[in-house]
N, C-alpha and C. Protein backbone atom coordinates (compact mmCIF):
# COMPACT_ATOMS: atom_id res chain seq x y z
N UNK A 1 13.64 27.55 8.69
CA UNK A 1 12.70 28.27 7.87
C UNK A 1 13.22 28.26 6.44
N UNK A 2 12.50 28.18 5.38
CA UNK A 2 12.47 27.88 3.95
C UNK A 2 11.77 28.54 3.39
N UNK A 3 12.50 29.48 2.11
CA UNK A 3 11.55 30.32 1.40
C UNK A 3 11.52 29.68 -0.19
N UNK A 4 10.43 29.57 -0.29
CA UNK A 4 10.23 29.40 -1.88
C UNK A 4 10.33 30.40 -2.62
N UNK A 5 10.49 30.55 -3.81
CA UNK A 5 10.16 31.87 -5.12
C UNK A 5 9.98 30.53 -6.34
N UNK A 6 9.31 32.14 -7.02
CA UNK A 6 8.82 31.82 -8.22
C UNK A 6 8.92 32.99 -9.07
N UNK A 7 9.51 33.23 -10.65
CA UNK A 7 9.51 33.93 -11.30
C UNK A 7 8.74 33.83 -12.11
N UNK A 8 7.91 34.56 -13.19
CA UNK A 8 6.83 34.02 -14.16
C UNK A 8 7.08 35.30 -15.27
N UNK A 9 6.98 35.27 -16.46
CA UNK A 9 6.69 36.05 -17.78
C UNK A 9 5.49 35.73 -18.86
N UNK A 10 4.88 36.05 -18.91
CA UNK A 10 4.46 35.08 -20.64
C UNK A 10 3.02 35.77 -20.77
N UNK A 11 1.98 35.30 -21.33
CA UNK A 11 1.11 35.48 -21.70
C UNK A 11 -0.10 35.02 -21.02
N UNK A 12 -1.19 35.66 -19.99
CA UNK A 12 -2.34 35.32 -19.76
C UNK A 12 -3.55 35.74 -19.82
N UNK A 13 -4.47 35.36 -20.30
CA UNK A 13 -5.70 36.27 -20.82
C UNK A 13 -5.44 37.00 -21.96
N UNK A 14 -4.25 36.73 -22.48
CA UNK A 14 -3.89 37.92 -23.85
C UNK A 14 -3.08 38.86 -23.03
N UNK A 15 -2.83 38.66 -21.79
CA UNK A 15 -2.20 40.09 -21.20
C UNK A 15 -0.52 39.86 -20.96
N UNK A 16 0.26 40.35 -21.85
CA UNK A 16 1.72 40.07 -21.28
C UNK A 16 1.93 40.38 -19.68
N UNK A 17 2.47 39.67 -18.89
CA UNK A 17 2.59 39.84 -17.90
C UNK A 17 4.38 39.61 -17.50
N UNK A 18 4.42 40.05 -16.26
CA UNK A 18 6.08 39.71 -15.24
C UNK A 18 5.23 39.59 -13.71
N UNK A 19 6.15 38.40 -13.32
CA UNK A 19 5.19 38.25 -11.58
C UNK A 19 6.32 37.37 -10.99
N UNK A 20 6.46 37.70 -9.86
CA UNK A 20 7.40 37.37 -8.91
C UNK A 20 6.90 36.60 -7.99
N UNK A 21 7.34 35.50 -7.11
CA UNK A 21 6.17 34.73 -6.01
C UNK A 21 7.30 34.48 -5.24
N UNK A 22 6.93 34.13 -3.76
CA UNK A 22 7.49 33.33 -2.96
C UNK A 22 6.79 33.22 -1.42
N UNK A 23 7.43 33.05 -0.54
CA UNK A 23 6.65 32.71 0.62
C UNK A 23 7.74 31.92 1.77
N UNK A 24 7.44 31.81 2.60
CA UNK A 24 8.17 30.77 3.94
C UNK A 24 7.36 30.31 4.54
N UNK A 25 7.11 29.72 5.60
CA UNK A 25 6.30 28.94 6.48
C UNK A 25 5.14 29.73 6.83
N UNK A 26 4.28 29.56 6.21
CA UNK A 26 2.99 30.34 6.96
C UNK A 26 2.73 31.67 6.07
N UNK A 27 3.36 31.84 5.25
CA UNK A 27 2.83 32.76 4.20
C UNK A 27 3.16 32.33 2.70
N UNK A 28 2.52 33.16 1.74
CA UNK A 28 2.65 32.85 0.42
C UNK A 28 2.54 34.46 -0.20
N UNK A 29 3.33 34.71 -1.14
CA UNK A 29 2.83 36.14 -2.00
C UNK A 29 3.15 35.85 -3.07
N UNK A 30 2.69 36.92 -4.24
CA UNK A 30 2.95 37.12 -5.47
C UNK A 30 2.83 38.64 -5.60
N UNK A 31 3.58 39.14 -7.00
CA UNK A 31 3.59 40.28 -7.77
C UNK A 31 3.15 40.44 -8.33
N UNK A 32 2.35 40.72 -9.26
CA UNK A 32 2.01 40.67 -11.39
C UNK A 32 2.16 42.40 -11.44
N UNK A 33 3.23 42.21 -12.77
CA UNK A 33 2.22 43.40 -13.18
C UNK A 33 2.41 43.50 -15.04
N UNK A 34 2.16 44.41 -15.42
CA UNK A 34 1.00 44.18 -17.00
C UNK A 34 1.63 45.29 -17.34
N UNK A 35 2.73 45.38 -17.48
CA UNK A 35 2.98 47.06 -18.52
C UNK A 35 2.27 47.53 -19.45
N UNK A 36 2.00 47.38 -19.99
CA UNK A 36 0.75 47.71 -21.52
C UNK A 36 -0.57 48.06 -20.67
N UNK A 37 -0.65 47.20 -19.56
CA UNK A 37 -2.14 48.34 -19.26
C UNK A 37 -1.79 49.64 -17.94
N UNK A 38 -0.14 49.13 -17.90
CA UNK A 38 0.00 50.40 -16.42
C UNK A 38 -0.85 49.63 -15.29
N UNK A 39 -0.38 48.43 -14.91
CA UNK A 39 -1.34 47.75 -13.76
C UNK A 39 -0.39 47.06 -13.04
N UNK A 40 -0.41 46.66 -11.33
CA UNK A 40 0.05 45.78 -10.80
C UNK A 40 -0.54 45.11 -9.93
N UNK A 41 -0.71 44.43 -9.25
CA UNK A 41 -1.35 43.50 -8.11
C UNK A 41 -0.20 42.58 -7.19
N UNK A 42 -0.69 43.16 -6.26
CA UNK A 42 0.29 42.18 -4.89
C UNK A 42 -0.69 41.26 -3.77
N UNK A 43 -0.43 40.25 -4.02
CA UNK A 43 -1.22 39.18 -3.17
C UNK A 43 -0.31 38.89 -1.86
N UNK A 44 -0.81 38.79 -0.95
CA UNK A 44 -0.09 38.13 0.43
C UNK A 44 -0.91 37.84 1.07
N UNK A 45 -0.39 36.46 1.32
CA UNK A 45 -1.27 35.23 2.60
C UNK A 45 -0.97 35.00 3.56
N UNK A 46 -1.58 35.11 4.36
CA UNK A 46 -0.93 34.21 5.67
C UNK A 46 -0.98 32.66 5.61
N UNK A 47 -0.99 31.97 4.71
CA UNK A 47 -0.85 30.86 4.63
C UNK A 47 -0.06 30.07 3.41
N UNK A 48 0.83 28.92 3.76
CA UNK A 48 1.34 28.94 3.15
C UNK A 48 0.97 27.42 2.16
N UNK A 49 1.26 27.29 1.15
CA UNK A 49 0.80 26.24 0.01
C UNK A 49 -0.51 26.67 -0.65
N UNK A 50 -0.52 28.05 -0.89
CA UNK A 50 -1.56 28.20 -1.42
C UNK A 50 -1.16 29.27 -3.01
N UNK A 51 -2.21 28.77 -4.01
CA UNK A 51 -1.42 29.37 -5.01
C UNK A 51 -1.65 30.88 -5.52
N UNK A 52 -0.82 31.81 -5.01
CA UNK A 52 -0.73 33.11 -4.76
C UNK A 52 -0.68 33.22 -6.42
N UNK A 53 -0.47 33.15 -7.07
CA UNK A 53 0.25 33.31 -8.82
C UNK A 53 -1.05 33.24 -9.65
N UNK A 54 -2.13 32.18 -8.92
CA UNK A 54 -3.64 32.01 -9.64
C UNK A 54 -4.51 33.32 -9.01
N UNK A 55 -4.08 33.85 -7.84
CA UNK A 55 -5.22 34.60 -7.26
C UNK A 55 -4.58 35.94 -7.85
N UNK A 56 -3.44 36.16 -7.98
CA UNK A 56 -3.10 37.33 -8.60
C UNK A 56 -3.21 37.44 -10.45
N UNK A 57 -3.56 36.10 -10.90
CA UNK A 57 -3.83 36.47 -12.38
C UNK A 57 -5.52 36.60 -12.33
N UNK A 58 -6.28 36.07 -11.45
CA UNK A 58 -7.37 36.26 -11.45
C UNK A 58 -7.76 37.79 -11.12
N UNK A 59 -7.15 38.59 -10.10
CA UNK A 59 -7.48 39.89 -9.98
C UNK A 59 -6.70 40.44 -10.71
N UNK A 60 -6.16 40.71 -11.62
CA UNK A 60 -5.12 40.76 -12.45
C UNK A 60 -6.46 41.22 -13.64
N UNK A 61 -7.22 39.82 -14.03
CA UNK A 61 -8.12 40.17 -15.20
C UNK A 61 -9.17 40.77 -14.64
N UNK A 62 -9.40 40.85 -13.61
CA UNK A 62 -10.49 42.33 -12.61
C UNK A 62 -9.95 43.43 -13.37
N UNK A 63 -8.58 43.76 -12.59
CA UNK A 63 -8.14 45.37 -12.92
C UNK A 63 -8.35 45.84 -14.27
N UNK A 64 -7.99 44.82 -15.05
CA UNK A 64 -8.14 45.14 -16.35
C UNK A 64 -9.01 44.98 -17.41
N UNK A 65 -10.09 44.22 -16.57
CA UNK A 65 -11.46 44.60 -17.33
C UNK A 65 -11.84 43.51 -18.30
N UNK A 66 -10.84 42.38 -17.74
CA UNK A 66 -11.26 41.18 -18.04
C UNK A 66 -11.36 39.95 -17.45
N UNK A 67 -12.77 39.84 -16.80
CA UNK A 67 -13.00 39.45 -15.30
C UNK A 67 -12.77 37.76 -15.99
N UNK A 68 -12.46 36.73 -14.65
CA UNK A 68 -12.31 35.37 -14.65
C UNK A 68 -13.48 35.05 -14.62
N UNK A 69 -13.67 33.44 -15.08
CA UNK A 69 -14.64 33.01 -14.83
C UNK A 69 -15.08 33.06 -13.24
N UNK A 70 -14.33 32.70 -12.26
CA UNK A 70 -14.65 32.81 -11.24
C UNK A 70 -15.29 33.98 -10.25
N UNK A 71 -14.79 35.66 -11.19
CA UNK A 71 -14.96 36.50 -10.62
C UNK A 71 -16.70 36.77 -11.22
N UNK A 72 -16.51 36.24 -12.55
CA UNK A 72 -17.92 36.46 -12.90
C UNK A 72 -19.22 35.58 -13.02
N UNK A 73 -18.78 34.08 -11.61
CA UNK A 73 -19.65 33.88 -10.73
C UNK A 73 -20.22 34.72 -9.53
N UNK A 74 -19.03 35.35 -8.91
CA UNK A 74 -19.34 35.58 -7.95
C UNK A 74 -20.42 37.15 -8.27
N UNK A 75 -20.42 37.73 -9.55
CA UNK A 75 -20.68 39.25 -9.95
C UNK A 75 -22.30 38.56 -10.05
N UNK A 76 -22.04 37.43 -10.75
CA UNK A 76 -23.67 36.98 -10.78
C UNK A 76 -24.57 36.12 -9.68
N UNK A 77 -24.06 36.05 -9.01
CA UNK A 77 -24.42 35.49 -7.25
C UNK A 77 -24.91 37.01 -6.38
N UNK A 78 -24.19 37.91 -6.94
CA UNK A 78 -24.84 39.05 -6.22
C UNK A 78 -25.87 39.42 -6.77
N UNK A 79 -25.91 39.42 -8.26
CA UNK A 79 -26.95 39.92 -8.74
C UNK A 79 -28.06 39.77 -8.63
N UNK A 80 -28.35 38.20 -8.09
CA UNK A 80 -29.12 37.40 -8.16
C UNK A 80 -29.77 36.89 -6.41
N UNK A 81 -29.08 37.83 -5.82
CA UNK A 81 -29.28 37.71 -4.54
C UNK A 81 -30.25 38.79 -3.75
């Protein structure tokens, strides 16, 4: 069994961020969190090769009120449904 990590800092969406990742066979997670807005998000998969670090910056710009493009397909698929 083999665990990956991943450490991350920097800038996304304008939002300074810190996020932690890793995973072993059959799972994947990540951390983020955003000091300046008081926010964190924890992703965990049961699967593994999947990129935990994109799904947590994407709900990441949810919490904070600056939705992804992707989230604001899906906001307009409901609307429209």
């Amino acid at each position: 069994m083999s665990a990956s990590r991943q450490r991350s800092s920097g800038k996304k969406a304008g939002l300074t961020d810190v996020g932690h990742g890793g995973g072993q066979q059959g799972t994947s997670t990540f951390i983020m969190l955003v000091p300046d807005q008081r926010a964190g998000v924890v992703i965990l998969i049961n699967m593994d090769g999947v990129d935990a670090a994109a799904l947590a910056t994407d709900v990441m710009k949810i919490v904070v009120g600056a939705p992804s493009e992707a989230a604001r397909l899906v906001v307009s698929r409901r609307l429209t449904s």
